[in-house]
N, C-alpha and C. Protein backbone atom coordinates (compact mmCIF):
# COMPACT_ATOMS: atom_id res chain seq x y z
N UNK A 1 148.28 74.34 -7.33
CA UNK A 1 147.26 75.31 -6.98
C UNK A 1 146.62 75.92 -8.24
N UNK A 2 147.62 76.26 -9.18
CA UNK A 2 147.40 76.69 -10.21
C UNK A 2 146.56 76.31 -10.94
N UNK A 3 146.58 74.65 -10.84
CA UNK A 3 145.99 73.13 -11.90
C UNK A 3 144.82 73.42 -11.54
N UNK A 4 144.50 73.28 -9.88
CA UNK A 4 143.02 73.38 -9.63
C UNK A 4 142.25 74.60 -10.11
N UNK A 5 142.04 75.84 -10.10
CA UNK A 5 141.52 77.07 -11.15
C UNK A 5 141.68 76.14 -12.69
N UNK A 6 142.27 75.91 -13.01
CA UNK A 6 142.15 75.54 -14.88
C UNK A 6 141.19 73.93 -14.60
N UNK A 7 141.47 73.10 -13.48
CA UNK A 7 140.57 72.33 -13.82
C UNK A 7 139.26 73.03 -13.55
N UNK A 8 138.99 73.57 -12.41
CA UNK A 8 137.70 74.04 -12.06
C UNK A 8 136.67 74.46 -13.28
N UNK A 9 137.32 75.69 -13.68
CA UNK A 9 137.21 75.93 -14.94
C UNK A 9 136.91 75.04 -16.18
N UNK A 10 137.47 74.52 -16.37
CA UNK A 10 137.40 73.45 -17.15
C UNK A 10 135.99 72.44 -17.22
N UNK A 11 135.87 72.06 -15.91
CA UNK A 11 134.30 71.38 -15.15
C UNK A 11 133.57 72.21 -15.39
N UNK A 12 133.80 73.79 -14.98
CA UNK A 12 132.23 74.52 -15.26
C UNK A 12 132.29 74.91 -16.99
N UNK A 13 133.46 75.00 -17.92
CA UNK A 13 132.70 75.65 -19.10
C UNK A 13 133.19 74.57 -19.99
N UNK A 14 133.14 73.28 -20.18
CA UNK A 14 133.13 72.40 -21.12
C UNK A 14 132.34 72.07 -22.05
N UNK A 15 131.00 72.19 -21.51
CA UNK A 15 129.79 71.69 -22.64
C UNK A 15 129.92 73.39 -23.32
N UNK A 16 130.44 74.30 -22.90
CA UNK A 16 130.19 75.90 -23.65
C UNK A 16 131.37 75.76 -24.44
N UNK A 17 132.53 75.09 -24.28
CA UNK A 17 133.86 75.10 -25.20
C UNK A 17 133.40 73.84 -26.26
N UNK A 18 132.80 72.86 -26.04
CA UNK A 18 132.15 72.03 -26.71
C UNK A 18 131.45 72.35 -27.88
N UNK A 19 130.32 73.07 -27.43
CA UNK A 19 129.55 73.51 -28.70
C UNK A 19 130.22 74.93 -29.58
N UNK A 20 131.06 75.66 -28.82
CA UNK A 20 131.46 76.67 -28.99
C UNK A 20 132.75 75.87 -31.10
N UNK A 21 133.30 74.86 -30.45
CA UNK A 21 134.30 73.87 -31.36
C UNK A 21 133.51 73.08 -32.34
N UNK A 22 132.05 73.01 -31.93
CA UNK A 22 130.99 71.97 -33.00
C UNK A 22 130.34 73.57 -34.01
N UNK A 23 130.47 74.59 -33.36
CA UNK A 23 129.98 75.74 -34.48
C UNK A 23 131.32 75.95 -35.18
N UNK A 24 132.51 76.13 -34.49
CA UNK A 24 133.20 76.31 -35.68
C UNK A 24 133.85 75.55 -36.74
N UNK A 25 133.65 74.08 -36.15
CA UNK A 25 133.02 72.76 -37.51
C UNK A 25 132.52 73.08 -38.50
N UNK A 26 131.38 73.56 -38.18
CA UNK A 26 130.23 73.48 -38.85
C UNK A 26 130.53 74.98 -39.86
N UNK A 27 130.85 76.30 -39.39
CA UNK A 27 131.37 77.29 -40.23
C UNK A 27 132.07 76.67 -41.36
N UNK A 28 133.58 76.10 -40.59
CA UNK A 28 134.02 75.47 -41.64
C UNK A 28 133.94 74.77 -43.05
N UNK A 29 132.89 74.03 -42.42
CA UNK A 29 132.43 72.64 -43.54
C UNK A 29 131.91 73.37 -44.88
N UNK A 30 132.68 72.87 -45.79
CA UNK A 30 132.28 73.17 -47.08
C UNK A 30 130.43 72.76 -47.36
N UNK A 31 130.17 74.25 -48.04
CA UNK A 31 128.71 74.41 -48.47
C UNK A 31 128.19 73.01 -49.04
N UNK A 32 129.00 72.80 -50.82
CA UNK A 32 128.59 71.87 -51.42
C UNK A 32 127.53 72.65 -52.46
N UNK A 33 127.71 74.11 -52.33
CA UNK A 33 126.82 74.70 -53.06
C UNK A 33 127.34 74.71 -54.98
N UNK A 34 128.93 74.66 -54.98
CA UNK A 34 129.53 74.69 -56.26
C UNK A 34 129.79 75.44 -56.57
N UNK A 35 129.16 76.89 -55.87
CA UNK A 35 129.33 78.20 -56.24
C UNK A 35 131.11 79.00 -55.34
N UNK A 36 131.23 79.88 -55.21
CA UNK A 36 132.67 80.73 -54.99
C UNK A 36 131.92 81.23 -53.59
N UNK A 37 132.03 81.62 -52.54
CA UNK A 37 131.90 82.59 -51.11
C UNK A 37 131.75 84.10 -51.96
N UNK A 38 131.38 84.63 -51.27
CA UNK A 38 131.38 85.87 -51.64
C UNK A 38 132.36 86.42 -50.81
N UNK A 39 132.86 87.60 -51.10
CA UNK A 39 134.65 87.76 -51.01
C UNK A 39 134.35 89.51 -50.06
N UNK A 40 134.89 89.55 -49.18
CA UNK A 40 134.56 90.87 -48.19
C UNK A 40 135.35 92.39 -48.92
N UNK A 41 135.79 92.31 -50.03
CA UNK A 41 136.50 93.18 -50.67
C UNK A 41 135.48 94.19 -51.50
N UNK A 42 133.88 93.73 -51.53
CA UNK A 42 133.68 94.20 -52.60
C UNK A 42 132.00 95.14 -51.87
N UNK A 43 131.79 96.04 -51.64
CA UNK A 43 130.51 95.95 -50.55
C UNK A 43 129.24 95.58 -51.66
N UNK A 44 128.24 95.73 -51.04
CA UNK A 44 126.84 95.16 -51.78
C UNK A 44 126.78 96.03 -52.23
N UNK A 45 126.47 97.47 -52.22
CA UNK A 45 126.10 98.75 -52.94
C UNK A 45 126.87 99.02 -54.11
N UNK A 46 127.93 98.68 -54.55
CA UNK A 46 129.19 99.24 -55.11
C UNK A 46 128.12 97.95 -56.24
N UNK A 47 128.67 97.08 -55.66
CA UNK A 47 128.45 95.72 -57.16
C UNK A 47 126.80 95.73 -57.51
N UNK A 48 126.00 95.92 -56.39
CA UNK A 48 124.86 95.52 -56.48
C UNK A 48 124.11 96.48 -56.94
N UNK A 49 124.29 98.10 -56.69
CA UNK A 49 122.52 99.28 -56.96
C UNK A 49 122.87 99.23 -58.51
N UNK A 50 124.06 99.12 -59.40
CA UNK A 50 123.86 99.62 -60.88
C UNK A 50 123.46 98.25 -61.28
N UNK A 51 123.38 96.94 -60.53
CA UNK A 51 122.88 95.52 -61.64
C UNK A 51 121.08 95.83 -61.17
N UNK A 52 121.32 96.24 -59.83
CA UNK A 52 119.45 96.06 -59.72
C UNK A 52 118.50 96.88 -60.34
N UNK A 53 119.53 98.52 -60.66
CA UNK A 53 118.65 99.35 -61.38
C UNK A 53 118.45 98.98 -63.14
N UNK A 54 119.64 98.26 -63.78
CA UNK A 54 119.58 97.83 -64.82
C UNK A 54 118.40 95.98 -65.19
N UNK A 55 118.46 95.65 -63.92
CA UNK A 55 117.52 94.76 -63.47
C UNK A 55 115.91 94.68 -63.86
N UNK A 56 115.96 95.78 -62.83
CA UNK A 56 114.94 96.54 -62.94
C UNK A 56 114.06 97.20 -63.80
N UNK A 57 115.16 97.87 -64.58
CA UNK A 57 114.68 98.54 -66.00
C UNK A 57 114.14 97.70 -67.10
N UNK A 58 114.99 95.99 -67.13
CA UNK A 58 114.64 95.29 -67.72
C UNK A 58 113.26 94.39 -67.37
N UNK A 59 112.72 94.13 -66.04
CA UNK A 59 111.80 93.70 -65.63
C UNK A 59 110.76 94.99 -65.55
N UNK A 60 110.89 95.95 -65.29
CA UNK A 60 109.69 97.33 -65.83
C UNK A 60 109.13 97.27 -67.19
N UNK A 61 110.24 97.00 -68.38
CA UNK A 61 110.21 97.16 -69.74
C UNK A 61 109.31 96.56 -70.15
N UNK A 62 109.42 94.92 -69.67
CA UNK A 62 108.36 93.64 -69.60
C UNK A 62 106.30 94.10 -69.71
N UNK A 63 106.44 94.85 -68.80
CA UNK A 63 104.93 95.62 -68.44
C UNK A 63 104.18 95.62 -69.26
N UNK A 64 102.90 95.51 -69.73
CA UNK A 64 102.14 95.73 -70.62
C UNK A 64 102.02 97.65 -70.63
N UNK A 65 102.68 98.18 -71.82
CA UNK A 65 102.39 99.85 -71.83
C UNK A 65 103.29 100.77 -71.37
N UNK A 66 104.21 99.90 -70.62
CA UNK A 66 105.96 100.54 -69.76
C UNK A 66 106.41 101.35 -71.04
N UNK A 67 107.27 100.49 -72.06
CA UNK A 67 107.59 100.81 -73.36
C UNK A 67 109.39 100.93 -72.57
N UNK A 68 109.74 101.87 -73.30
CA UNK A 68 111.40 102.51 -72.78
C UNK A 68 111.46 103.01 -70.70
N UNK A 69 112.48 102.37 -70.55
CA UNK A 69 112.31 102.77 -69.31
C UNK A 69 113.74 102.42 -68.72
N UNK A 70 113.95 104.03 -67.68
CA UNK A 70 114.80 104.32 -66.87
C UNK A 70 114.55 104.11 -65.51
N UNK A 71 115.54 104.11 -64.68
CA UNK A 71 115.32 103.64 -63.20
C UNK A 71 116.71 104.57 -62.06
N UNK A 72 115.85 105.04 -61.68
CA UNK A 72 117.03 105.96 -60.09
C UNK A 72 116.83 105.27 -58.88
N UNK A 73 117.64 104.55 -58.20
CA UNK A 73 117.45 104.59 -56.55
C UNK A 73 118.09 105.79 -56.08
N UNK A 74 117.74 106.07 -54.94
CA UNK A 74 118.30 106.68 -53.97
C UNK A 74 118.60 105.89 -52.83
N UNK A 75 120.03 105.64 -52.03
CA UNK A 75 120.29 104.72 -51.52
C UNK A 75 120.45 105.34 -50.18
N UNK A 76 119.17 104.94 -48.61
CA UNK A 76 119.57 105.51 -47.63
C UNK A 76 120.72 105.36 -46.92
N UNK A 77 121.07 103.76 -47.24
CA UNK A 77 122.30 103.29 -46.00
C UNK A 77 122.89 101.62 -47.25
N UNK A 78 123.76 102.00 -47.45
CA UNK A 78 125.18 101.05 -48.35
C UNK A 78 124.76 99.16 -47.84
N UNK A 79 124.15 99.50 -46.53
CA UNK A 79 124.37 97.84 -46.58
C UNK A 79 125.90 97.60 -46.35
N UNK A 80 125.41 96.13 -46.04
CA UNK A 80 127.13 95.47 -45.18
C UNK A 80 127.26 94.14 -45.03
N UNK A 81 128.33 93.68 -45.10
CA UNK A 81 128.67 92.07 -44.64
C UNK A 81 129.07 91.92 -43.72
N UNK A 82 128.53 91.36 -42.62
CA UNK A 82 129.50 90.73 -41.64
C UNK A 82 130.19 89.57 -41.40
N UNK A 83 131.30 89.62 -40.91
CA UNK A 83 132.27 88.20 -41.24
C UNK A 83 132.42 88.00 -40.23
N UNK A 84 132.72 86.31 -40.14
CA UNK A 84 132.93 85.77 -39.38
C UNK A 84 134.14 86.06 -38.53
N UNK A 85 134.40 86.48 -37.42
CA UNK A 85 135.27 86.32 -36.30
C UNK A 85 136.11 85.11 -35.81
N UNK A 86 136.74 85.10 -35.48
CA UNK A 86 137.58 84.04 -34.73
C UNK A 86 138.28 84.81 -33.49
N UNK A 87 137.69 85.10 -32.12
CA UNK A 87 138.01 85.87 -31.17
C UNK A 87 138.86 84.51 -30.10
N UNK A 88 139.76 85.39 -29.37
CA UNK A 88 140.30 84.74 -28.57
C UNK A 88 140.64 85.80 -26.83
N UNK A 89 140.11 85.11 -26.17
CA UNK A 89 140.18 86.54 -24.56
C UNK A 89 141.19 85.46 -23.77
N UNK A 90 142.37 86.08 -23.68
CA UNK A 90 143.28 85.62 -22.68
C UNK A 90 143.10 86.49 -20.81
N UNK A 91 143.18 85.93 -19.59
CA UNK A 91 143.38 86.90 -18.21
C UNK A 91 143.52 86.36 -17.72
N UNK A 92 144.37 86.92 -16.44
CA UNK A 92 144.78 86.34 -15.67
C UNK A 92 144.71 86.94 -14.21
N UNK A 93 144.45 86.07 -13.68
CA UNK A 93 143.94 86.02 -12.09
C UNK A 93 142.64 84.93 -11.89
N UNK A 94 141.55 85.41 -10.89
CA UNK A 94 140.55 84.59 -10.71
C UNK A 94 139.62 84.74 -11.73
N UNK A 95 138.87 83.76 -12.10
CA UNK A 95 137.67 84.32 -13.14
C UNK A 95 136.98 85.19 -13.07
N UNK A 96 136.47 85.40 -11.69
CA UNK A 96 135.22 85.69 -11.21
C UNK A 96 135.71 87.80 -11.22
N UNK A 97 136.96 87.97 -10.74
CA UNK A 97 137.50 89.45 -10.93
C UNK A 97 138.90 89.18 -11.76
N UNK A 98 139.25 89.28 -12.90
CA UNK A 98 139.99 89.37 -13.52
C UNK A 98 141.41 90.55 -13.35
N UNK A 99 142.50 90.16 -13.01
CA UNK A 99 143.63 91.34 -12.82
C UNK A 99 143.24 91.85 -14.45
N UNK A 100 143.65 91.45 -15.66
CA UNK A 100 144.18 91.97 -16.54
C UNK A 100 143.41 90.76 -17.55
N UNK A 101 143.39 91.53 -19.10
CA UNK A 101 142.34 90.95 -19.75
C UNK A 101 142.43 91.48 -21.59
N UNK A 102 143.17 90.54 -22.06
CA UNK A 102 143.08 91.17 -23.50
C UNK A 102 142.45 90.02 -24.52
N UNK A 103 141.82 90.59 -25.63
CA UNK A 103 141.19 90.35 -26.73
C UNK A 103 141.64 90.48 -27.82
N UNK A 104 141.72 89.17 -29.17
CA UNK A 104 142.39 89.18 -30.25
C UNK A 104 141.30 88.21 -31.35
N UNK A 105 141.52 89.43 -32.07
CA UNK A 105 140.05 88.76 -33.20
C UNK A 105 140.78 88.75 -34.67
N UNK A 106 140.28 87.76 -35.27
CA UNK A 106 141.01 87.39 -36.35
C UNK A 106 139.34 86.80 -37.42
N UNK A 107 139.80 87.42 -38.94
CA UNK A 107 138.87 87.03 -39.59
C UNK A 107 138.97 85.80 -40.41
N UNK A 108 137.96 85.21 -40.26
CA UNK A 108 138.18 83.71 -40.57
C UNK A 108 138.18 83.49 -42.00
N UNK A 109 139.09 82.95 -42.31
CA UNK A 109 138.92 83.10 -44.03
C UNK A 109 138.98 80.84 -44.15
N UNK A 110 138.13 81.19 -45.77
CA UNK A 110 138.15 79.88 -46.54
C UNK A 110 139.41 79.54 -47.21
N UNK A 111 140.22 78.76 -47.27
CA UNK A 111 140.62 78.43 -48.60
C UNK A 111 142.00 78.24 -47.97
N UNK A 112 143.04 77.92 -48.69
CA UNK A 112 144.51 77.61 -48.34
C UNK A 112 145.38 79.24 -48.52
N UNK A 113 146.34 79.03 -47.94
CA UNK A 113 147.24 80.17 -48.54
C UNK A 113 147.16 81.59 -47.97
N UNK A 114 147.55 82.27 -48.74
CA UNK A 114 147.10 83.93 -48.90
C UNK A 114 145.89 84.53 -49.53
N UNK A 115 145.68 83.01 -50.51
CA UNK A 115 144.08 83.87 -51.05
C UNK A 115 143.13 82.96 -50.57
N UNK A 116 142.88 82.95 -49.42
CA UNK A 116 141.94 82.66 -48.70
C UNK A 116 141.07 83.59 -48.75
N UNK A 117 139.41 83.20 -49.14
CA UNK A 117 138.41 84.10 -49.07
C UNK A 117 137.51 84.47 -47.33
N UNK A 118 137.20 85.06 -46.75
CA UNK A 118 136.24 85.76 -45.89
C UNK A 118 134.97 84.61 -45.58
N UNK A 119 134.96 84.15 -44.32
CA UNK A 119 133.31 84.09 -44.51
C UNK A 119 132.50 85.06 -44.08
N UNK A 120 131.35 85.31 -44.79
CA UNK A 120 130.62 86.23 -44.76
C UNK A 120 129.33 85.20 -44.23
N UNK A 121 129.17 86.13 -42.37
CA UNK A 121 128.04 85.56 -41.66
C UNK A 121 126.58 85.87 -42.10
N UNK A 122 126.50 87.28 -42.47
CA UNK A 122 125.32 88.37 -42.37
C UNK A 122 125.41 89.08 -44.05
N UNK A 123 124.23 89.14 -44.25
CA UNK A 123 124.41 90.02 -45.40
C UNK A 123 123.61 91.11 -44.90
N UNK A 124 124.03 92.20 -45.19
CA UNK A 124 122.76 93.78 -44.79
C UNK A 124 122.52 94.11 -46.28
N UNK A 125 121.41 93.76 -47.01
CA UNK A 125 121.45 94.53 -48.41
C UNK A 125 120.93 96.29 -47.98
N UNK A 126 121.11 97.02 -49.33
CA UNK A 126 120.73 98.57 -49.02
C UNK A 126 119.49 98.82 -48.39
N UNK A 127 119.21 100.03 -47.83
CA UNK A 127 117.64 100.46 -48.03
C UNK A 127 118.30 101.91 -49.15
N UNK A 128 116.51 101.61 -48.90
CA UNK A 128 116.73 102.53 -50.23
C UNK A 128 115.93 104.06 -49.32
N UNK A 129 115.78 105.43 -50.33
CA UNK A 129 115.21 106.36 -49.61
C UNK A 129 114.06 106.84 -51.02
N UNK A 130 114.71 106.28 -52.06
CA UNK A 130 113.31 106.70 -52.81
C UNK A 130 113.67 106.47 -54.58
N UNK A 131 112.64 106.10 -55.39
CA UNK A 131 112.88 105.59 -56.45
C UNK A 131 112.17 106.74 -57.92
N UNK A 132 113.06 107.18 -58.69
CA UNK A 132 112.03 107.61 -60.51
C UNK A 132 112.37 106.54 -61.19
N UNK A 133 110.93 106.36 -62.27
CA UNK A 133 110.98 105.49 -63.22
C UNK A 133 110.35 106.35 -63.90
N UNK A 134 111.20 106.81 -65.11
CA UNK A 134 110.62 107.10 -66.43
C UNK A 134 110.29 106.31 -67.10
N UNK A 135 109.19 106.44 -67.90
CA UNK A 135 108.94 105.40 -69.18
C UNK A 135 108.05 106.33 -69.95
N UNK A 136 107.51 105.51 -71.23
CA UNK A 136 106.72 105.92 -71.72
C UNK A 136 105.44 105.83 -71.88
N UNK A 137 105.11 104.88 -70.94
CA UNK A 137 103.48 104.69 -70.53
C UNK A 137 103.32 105.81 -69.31
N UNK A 138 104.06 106.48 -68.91
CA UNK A 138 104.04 107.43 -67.55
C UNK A 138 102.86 107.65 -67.53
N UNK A 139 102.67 108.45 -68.52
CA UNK A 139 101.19 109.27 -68.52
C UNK A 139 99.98 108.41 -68.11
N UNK A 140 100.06 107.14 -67.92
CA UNK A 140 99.12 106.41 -67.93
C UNK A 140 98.45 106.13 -66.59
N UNK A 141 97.52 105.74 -65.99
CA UNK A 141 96.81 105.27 -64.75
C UNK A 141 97.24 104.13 -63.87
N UNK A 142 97.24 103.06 -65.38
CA UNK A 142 97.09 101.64 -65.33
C UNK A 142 98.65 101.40 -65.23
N UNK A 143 99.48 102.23 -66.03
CA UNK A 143 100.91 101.51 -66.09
C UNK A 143 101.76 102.48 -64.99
N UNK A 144 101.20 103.21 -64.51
CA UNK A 144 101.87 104.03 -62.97
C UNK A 144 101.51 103.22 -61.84
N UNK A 145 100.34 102.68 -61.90
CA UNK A 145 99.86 101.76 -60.48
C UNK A 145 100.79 100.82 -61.11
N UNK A 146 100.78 99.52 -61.55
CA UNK A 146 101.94 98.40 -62.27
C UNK A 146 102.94 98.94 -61.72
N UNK A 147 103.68 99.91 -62.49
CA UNK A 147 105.34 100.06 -62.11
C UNK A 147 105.15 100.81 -60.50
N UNK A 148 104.23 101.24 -59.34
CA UNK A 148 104.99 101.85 -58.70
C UNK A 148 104.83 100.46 -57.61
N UNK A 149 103.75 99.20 -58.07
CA UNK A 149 103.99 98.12 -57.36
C UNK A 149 104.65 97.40 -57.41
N UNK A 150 105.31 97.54 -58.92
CA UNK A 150 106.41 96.10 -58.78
C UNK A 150 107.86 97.10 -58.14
N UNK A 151 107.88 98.37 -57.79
CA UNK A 151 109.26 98.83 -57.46
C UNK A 151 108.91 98.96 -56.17
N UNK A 152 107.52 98.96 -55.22
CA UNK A 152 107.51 98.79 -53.93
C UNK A 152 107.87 97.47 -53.72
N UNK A 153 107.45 96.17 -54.50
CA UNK A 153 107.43 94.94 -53.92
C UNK A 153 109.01 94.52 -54.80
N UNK A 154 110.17 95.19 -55.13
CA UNK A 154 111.41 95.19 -55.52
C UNK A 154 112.17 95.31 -54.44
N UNK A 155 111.79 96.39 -53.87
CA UNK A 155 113.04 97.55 -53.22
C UNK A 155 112.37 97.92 -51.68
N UNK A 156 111.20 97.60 -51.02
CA UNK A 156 110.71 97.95 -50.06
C UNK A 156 109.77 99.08 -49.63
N UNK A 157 109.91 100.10 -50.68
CA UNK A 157 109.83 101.35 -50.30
C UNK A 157 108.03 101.38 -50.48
N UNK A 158 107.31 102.60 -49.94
CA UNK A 158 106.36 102.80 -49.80
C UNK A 158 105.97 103.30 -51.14
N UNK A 159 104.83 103.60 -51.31
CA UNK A 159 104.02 103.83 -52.95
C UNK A 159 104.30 105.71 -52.79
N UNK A 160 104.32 106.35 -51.65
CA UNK A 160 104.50 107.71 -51.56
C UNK A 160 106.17 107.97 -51.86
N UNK A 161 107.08 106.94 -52.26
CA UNK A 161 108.89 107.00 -52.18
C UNK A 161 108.67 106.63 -53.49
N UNK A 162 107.96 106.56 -54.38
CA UNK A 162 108.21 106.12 -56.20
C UNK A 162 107.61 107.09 -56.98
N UNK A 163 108.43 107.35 -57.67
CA UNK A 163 107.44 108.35 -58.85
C UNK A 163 107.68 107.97 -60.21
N UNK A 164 106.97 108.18 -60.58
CA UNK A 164 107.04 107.53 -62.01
C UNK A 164 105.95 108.76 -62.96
N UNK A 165 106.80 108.82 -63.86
CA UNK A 165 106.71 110.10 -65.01
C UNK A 165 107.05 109.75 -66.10
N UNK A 166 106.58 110.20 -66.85
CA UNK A 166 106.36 110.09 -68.47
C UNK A 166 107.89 110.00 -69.49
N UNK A 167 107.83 109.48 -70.15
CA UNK A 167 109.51 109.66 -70.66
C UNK A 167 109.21 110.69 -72.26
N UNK A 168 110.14 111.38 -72.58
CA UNK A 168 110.00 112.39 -73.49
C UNK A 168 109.20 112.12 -74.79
């Protein structure tokens, strides 16, 4: 009696357990990129706002009239990785009303061992809430329009979220 529910079952969600086993193939399968995964230990904000503002400073500097130049974000929201899952829902009774029903999620990691790395599905980079760039062309017309476009078309933010001022 039992057999028939698991075959039934079985007939209606096969092509969904099917593809459900060809995606997590495919997670699996090595990139081929040569490069390392990026590792869920470390968030984007932490590693990433002091390389982009130093980034930054160095691609501002570039400018015709920039000269010396500093860079502030203000960071609205940290950004996030999401990793891959490996969920499993065990219940028991009929499908259709379930007596009882538990869930067990496990994060899928790369690699052999204990130091197996994370896959990381999603990246969320920061937003930002608003940007200063000092330099020493500040004072200028020509090099305030320049720097407050290349830090809108950087970082997202609107031309009213950048200010840019003169450096001493």
């Amino acid at each position: 009696m039992k057999f028939e529910g698991v075959r039934k079952l079985w007939d209606k969600y096969k092509f969904a357990a099917l593809v459900a086993l060809i995606g997590a193939g495919l997670l699996l399968w090595p990139s081929g990129s040569g490069g390392t995964p990026e590792t869920a230990g470390e968030p984007p904000a932490e590693t990433g706002s002091r390389d982009i503002q130093a980034e930054m400073e160095d691609i501002l500097g570039a400018i015709s009239g920039v000269g010396q130049v500093k860079v502030m974000l203000t960071v609205d929201s940290d950004g996030e990785r999401q990793l891959a899952q490996d969920t499993e829902l065990t219940y028991s009774g009929d499908t259709r009303a379930p007596e009882d029903y538990s869930r067990r999620s496990e994060t899928v990691l790369v690699g052999g061992g204990s130091g197996g790395e994370a896959v990381v599905t999603r990246t969320l980079y920061p937003t930002y809430r608003g940007a200063l760039v000092v330099c020493q062309g500040g004072d200028r017309a020509d090099v305030k329009l320049a720097v407050t476009e290349a830090v809108a078309a950087l970082t997202g933010l609107s031309a009213d979220r950048i200010t840019v001022a003169k450096w001493q």
